[in-house]
C-alpha atoms as a PDB file:
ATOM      1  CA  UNK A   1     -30.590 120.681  89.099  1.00  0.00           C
ATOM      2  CA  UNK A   2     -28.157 120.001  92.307  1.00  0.00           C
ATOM      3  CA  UNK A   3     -27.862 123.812  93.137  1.00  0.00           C
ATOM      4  CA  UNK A   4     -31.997 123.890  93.280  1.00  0.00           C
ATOM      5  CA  UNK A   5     -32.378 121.255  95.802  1.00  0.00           C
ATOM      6  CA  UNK A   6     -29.353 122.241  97.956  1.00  0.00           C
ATOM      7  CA  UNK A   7     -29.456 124.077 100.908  1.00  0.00           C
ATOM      8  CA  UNK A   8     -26.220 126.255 101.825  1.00  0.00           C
ATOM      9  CA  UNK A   9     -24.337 127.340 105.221  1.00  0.00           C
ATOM     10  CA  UNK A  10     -24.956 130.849 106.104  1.00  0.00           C
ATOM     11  CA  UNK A  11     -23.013 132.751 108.248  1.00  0.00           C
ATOM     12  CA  UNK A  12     -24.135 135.794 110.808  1.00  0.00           C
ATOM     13  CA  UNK A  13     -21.477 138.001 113.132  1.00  0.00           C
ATOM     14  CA  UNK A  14     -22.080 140.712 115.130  1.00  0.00           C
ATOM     15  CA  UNK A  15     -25.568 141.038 114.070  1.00  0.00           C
ATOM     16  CA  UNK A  16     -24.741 141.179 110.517  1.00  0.00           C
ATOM     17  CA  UNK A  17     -26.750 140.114 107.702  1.00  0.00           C
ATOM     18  CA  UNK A  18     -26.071 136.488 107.065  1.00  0.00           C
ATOM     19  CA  UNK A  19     -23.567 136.129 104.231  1.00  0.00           C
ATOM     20  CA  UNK A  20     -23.221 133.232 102.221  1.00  0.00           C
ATOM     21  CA  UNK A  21     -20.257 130.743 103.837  1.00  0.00           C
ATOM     22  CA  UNK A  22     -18.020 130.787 101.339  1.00  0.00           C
ATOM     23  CA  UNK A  23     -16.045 127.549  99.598  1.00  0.00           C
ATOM     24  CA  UNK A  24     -12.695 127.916 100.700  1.00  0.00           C
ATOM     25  CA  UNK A  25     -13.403 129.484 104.364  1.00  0.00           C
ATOM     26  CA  UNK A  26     -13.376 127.568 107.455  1.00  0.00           C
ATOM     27  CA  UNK A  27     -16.517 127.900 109.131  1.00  0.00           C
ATOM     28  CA  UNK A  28     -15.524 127.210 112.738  1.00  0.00           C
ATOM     29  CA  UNK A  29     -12.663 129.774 112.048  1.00  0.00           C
ATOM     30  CA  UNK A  30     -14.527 132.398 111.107  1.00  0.00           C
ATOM     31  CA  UNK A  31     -17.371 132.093 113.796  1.00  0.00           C
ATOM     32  CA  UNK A  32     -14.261 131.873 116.525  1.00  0.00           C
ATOM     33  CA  UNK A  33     -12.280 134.694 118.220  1.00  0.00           C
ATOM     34  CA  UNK A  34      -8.891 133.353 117.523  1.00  0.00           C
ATOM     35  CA  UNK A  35      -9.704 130.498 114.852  1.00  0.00           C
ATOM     36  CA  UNK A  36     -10.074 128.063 117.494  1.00  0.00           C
ATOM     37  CA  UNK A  37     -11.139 124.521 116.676  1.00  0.00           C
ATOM     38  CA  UNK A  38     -14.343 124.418 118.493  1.00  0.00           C
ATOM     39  CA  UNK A  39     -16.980 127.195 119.433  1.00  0.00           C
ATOM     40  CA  UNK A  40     -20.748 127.015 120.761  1.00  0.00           C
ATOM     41  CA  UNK A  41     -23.359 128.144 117.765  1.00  0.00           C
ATOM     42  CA  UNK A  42     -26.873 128.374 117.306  1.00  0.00           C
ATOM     43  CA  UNK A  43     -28.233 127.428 114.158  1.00  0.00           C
ATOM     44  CA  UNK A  44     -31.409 127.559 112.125  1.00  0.00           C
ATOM     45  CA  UNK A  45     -33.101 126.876 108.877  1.00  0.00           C
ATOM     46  CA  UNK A  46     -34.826 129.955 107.445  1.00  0.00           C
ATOM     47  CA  UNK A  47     -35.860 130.895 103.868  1.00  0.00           C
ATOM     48  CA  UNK A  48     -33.971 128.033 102.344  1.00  0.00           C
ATOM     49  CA  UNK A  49     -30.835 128.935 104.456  1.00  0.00           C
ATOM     50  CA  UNK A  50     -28.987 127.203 107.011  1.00  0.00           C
ATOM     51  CA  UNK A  51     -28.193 130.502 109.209  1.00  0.00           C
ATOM     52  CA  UNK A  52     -24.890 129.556 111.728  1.00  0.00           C
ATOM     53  CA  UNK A  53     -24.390 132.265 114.171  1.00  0.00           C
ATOM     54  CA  UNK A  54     -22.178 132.049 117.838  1.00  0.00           C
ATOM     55  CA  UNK A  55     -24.324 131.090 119.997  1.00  0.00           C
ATOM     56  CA  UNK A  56     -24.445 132.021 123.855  1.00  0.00           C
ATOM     57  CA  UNK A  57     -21.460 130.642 126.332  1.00  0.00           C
ATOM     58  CA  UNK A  58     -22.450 128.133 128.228  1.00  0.00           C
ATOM     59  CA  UNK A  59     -25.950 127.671 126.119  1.00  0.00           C
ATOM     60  CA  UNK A  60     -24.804 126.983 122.354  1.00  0.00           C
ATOM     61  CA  UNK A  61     -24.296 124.164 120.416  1.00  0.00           C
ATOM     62  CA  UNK A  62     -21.088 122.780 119.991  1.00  0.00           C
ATOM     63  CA  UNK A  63     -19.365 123.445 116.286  1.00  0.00           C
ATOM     64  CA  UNK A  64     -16.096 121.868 115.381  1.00  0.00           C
ATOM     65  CA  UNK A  65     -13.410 121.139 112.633  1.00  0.00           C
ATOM     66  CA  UNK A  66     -10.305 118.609 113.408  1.00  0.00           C
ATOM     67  CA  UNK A  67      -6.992 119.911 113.787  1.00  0.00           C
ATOM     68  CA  UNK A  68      -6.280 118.744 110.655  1.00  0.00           C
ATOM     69  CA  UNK A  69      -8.759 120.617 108.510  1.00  0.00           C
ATOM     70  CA  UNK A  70      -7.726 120.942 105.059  1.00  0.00           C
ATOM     71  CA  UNK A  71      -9.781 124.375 104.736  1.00  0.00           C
ATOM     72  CA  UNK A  72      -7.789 125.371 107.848  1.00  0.00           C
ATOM     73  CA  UNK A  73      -4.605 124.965 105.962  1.00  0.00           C
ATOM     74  CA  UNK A  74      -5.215 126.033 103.128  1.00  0.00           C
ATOM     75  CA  UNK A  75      -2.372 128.324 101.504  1.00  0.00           C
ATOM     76  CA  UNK A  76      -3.684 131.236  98.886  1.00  0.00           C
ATOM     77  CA  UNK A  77      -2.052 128.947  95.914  1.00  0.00           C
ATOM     78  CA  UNK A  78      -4.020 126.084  97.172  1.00  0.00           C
ATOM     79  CA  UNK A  79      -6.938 128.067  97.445  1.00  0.00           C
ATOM     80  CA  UNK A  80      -6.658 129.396  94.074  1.00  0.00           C
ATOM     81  CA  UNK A  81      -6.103 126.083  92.178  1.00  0.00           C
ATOM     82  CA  UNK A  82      -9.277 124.655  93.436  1.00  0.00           C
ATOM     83  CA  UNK A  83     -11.302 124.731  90.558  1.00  0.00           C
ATOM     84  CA  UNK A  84     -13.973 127.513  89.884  1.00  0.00           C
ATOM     85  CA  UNK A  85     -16.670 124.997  89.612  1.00  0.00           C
ATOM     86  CA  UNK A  86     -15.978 123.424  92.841  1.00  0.00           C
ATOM     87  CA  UNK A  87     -15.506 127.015  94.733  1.00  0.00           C
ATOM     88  CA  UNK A  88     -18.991 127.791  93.446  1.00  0.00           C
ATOM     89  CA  UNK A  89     -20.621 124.831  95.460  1.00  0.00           C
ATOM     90  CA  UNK A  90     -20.181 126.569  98.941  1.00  0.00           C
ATOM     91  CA  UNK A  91     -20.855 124.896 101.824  1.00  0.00           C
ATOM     92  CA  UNK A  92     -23.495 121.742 101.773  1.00  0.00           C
ATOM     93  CA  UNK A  93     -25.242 121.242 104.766  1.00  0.00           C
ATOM     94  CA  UNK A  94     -26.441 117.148 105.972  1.00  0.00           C
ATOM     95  CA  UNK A  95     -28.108 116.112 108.718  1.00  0.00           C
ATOM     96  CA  UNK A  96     -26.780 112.538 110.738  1.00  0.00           C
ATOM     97  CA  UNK A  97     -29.075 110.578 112.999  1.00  0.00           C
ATOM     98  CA  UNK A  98     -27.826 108.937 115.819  1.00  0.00           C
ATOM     99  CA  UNK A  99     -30.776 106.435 117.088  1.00  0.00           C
ATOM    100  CA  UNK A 100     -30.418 105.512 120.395  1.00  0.00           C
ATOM    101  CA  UNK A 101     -32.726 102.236 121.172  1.00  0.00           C
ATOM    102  CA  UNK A 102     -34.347 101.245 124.571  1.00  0.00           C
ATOM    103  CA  UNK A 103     -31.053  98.935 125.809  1.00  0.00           C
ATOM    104  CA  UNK A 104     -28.797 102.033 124.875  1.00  0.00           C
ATOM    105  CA  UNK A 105     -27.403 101.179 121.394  1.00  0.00           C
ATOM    106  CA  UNK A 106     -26.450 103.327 118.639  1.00  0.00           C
ATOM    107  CA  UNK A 107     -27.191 102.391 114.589  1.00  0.00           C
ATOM    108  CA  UNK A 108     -23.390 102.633 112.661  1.00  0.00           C
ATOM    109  CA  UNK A 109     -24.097 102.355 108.787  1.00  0.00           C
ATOM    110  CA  UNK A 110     -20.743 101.131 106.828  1.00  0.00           C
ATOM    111  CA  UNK A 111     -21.298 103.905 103.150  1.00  0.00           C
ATOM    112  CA  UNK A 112     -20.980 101.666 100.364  1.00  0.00           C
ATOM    113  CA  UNK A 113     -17.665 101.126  98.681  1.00  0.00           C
ATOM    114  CA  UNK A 114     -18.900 102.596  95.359  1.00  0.00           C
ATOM    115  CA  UNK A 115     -19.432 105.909  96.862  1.00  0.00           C
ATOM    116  CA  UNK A 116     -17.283 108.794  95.929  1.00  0.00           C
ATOM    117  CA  UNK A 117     -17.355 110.260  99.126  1.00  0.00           C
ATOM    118  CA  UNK A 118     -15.858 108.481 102.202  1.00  0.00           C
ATOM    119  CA  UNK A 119     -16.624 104.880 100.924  1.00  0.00           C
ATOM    120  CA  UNK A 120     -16.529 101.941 103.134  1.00  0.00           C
ATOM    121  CA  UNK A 121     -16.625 103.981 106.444  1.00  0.00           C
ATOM    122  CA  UNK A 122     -18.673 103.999 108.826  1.00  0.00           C
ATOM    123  CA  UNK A 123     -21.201 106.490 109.759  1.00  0.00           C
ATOM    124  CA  UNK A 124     -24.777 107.646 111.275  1.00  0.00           C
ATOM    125  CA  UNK A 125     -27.199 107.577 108.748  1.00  0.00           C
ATOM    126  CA  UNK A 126     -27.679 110.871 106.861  1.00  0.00           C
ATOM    127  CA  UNK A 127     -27.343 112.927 104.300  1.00  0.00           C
ATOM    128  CA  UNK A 128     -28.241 116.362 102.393  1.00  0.00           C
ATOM    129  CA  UNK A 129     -30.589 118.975 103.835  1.00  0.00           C
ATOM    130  CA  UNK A 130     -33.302 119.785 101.014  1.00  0.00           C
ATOM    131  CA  UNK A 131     -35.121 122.518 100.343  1.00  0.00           C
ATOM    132  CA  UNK A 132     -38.104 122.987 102.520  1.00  0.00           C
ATOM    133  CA  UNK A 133     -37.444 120.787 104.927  1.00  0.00           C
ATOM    134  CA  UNK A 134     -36.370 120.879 108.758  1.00  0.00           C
ATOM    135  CA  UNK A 135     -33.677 119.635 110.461  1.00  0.00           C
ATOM    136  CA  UNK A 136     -35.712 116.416 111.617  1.00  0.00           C
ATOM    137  CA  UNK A 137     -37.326 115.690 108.797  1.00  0.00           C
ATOM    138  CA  UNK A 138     -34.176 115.262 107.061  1.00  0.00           C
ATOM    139  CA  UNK A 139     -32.974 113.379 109.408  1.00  0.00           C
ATOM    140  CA  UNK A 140     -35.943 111.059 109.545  1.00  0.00           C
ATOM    141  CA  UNK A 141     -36.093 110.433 105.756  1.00  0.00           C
ATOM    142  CA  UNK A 142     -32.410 109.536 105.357  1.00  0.00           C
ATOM    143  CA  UNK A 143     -32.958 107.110 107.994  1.00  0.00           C
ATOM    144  CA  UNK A 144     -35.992 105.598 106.097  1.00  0.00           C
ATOM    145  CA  UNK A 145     -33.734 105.119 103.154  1.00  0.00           C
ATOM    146  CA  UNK A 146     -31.084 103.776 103.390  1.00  0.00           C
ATOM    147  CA  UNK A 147     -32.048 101.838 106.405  1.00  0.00           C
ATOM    148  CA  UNK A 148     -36.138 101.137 106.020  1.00  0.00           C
ATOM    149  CA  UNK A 149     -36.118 102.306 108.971  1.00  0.00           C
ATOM    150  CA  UNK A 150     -39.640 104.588 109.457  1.00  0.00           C
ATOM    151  CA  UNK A 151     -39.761 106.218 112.604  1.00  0.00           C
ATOM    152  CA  UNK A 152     -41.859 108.841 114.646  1.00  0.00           C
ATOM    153  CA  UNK A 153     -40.230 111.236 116.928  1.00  0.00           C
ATOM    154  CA  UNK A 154     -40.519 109.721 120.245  1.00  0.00           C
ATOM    155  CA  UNK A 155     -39.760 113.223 122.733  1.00  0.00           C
ATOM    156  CA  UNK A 156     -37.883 116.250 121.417  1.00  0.00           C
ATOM    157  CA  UNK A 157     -35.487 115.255 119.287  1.00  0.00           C
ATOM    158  CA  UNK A 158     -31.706 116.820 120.111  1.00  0.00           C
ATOM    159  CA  UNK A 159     -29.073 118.634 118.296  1.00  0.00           C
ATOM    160  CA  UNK A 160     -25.904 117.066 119.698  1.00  0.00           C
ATOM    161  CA  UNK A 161     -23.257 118.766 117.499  1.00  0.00           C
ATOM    162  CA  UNK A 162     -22.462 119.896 114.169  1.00  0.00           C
ATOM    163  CA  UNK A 163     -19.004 119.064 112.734  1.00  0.00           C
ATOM    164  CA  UNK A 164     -17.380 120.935 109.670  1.00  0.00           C
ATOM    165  CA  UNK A 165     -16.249 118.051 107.086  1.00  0.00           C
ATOM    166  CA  UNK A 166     -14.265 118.525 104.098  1.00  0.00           C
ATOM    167  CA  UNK A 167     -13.392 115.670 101.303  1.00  0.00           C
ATOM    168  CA  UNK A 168     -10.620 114.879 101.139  1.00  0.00           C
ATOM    169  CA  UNK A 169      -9.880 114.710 104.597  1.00  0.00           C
ATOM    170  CA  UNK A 170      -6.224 116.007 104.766  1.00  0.00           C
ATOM    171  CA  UNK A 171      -4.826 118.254 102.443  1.00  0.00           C
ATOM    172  CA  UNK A 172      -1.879 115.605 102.324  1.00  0.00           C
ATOM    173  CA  UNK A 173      -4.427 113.730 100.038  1.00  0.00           C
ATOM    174  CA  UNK A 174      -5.848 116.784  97.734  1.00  0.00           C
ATOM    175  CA  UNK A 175      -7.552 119.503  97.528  1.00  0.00           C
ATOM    176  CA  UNK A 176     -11.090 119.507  98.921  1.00  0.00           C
ATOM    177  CA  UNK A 177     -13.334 118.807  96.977  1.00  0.00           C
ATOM    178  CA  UNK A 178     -16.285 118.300  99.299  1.00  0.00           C
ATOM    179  CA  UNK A 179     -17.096 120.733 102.171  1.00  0.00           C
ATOM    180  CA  UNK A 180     -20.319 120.057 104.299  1.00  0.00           C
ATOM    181  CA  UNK A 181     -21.295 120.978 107.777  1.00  0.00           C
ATOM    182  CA  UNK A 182     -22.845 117.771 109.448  1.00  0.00           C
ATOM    183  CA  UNK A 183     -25.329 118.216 112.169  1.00  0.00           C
ATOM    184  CA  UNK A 184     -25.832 115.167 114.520  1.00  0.00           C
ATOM    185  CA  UNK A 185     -29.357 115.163 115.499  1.00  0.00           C
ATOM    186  CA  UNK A 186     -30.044 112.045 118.703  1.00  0.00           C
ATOM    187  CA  UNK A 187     -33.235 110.092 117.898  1.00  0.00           C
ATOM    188  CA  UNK A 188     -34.468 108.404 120.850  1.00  0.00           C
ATOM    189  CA  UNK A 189     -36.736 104.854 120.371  1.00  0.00           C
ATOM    190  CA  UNK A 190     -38.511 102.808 122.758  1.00  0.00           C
ATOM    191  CA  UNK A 191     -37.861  99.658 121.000  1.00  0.00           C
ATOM    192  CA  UNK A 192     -34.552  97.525 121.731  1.00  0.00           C
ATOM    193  CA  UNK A 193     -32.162  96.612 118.777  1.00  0.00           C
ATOM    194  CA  UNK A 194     -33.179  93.974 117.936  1.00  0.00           C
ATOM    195  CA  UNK A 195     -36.965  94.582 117.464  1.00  0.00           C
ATOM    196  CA  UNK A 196     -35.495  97.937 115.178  1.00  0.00           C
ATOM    197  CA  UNK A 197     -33.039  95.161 113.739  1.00  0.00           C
ATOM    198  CA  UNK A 198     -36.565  93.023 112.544  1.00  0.00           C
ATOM    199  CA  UNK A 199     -37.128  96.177 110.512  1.00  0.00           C
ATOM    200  CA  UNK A 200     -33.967  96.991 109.295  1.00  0.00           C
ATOM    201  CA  UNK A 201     -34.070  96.651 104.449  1.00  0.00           C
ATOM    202  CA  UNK A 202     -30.821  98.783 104.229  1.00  0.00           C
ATOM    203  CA  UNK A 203     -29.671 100.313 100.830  1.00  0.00           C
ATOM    204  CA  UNK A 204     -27.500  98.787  98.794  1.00  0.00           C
ATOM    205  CA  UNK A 205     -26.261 101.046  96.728  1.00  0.00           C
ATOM    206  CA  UNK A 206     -25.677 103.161  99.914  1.00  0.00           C
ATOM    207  CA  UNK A 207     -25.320 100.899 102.450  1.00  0.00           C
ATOM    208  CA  UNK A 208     -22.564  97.872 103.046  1.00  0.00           C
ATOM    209  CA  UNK A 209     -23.195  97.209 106.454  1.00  0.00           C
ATOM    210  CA  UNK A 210     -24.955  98.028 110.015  1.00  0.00           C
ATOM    211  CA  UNK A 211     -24.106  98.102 113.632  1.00  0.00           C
ATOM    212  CA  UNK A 212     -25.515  98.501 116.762  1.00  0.00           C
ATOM    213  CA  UNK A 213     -22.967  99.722 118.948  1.00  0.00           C
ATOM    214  CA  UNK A 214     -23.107  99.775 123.044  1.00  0.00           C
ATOM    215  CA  UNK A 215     -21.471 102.094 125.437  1.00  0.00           C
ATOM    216  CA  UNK A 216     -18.579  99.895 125.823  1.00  0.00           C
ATOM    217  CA  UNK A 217     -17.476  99.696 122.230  1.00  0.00           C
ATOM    218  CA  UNK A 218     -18.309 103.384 121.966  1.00  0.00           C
ATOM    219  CA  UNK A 219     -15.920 103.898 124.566  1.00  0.00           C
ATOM    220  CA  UNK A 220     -13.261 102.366 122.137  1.00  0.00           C
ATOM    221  CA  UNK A 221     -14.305 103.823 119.211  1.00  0.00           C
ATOM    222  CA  UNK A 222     -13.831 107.854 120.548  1.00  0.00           C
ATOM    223  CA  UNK A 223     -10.585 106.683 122.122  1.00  0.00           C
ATOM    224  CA  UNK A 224      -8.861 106.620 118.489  1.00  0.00           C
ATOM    225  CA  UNK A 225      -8.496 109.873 118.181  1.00  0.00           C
ATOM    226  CA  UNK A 226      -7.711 110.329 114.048  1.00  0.00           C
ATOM    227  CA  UNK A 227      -4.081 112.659 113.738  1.00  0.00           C
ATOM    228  CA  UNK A 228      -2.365 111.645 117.305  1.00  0.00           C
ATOM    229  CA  UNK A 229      -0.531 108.177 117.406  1.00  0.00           C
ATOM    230  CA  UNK A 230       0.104 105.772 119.482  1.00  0.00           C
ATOM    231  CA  UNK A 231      -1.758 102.429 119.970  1.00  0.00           C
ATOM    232  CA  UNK A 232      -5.395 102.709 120.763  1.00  0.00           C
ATOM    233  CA  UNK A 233      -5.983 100.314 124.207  1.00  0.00           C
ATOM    234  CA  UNK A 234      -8.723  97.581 123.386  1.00  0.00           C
ATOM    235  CA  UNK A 235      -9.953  97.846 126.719  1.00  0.00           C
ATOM    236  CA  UNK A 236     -11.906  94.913 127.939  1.00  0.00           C
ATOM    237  CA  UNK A 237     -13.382  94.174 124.434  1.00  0.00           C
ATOM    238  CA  UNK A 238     -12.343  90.913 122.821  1.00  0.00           C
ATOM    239  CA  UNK A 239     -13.417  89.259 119.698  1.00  0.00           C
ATOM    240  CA  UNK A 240     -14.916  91.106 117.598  1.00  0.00           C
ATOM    241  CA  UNK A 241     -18.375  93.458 116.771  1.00  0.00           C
ATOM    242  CA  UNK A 242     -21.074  91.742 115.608  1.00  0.00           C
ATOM    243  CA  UNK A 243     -22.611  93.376 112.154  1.00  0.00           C
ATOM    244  CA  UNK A 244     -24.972  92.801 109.474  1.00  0.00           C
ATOM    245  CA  UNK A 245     -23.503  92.341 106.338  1.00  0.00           C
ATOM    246  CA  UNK A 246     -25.431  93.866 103.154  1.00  0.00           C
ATOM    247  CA  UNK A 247     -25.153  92.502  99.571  1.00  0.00           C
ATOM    248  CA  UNK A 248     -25.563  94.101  96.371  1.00  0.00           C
ATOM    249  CA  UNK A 249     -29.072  92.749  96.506  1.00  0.00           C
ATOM    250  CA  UNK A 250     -29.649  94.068  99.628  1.00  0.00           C
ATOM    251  CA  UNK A 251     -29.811  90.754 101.277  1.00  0.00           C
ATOM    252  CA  UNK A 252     -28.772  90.718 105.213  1.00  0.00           C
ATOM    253  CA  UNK A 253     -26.800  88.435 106.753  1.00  0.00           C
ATOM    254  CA  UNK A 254     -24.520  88.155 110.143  1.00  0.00           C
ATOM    255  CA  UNK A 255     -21.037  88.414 110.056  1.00  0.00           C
ATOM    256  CA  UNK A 256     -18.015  89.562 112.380  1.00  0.00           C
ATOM    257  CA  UNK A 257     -15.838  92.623 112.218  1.00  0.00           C
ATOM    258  CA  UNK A 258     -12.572  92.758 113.846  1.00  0.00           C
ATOM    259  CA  UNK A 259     -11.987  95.587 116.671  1.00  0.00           C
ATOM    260  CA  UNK A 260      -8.968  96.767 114.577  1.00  0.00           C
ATOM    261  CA  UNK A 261     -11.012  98.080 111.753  1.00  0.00           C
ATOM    262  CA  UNK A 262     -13.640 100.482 113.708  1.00  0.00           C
ATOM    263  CA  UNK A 263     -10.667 101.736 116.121  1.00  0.00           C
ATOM    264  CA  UNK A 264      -8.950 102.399 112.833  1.00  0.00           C
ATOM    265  CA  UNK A 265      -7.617 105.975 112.518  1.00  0.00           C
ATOM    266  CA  UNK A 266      -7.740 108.185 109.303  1.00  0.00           C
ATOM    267  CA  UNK A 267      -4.579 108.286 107.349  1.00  0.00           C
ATOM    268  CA  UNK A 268      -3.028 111.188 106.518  1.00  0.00           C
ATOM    269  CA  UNK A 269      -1.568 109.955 102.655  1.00  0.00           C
ATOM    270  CA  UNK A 270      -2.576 106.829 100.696  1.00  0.00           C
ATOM    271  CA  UNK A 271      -5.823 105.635 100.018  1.00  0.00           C
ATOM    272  CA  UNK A 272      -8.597 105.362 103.030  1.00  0.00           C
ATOM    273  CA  UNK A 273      -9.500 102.924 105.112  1.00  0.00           C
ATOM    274  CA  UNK A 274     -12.189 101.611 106.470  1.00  0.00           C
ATOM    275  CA  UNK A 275     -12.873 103.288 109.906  1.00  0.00           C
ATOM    276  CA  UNK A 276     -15.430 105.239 112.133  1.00  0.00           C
ATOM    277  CA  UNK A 277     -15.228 108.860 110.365  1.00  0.00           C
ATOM    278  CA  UNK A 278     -13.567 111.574 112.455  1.00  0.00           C
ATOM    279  CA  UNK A 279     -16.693 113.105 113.003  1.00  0.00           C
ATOM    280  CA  UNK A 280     -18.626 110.369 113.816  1.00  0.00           C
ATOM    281  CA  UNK A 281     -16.491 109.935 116.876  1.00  0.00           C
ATOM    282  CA  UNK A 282     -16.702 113.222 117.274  1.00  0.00           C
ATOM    283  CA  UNK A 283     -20.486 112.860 118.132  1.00  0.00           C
ATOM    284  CA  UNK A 284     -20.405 109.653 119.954  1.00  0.00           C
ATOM    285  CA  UNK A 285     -18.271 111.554 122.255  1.00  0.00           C
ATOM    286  CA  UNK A 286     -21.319 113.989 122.813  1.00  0.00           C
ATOM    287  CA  UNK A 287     -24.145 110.995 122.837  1.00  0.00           C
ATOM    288  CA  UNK A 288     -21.914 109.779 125.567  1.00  0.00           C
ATOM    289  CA  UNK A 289     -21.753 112.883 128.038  1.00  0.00           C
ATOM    290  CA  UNK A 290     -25.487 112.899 126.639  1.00  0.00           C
ATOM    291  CA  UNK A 291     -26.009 109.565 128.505  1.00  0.00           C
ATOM    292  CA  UNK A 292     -24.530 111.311 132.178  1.00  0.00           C
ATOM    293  CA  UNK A 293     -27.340 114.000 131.874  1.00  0.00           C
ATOM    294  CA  UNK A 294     -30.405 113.432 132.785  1.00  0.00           C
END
């Protein structure tokens, strides 16, 4: 059954008992003073819980929601005409690996359009937190599949961020019906892209496409911030980004994506598009400050 295997968000204040987050409540609000958008946590994973509590100034690890946050804005009606069944699902927990190879690239999976859940954009690879298992080894069996990718931990592994996502994304579009808090966990390889590329037997049924991404087109990417407007500058980029293409058979082949579509921004009515999710840029933004510490 899905509410065996899942693991839930926990919340602890004030040395409190940790309480169950609950469907409708915005986690980043509640672990704020003044329902800010962003606040330092610490997190862990203990008897089948994943415990969120603020973490020291200065020391903690960044938490945020967008502006936008559906949860955030939710009126009491809205609230109340979520169905029961989807209330009772409180808040899912995933894990998103951001593998960082030896020439300083970063893997970009494109979800599969069949997906229910943000299809056709692109992401880490990731996924659910089950029962029993820790943060990294999560993170290192979504990797395996749906990329083939088997890896060891090469140093400490890193917590980068965790980002509180909700399905739809704007309550312009619906009322959630997914609510998740993602944590972005840097993997760091000694092998270049394209030795990692050699191994690389992607998912089909979860996986459309892959990209190795470089500083410079990261640069891009984080500069379309999703909500503001305003043209996004391309920068010194021209052409397009080179990606692998995956079939329904899961055979790989080489094709080019224009700029346009990964500096797309999320719109707020109509169906999605495909794009770099919100909080996906969101922790490229934080693998790149990553890259000017030592």
């Amino acid at each position: 059954m899905d509410t065996v295997r899942r693991v839930l968000v926990h919340v602890c204040r004030e040395r409190a008992a940790p309480q169950r987050a609950l469907f409708v409540q915005s986690v980043t609000g509640h672990l704020s003073d003044e329902g800010d958008d962003e606040v330092e946590v610490s997190c862990s994973v203990e008897r089948r819980q994943f415990i969120l509590y603020r973490g020291d100034e200065g020391r903690g690890t960044p938490l945020k929601r967008p502006a936008f946050c559906p949860i955030k804005h939710l009126s009491v009606t809205e609230a109340a005409a979520i169905p029961l069944d989807v209330q009772q699902r409180g808040v899912d927990v995933a894990v998103a690996v951001i593998l960082q190879t030896a020439n300083g690239r970063v893997l970009l999976t494109r979800r599969a359009k069949e997906l229910r859940i943000f299809p056709n954009v692109w992401v880490p690879p990731g996924g659910h937190l089950e029962l029993d298992e820790t943060l990294l080894e999560a993170g290192l069996r979504e990797l395996q599949e749906e990329t083939g990718l088997k890896l060891k931990p090469e140093g400490a592994p890193k917590i980068l961020g965790l980002w509180e996502s909700v399905h739809p994304p704007f309550l312009s579009r619906g009322l959630p019906e997914r609510h998740h808090i993602v944590v972005y966990m840097l993997l760091q390889s000694s092998q270049s892209h394209l030795q990692l590329q050699a191994s690389l037997a992607p998912s089909p049924a979860e996986v459309s496409g892959c990209l190795w991404a470089d500083v410079q087109l990261v640069r891009a990417v984080v500069s379309s911030v999703d909500g503001e407007d305003g043209e996004v500058p391309l920068s010194d980029l021209q052409g397009g980004a080179s990606v692998t293409r995956v079939s329904s058979d899961g055979a790989l082949s080489d094709s080019t994506l224009p700029l346009e579509v990964l500096l797309s921004r999320a719109p707020a009515s109509g169906p999605d598009v495909e794009r770099v999710s919100t909080g996906t840029k969101f922790a490229l933004q934080l693998w790149l400050r990553s890259l000017e510490t030592p």
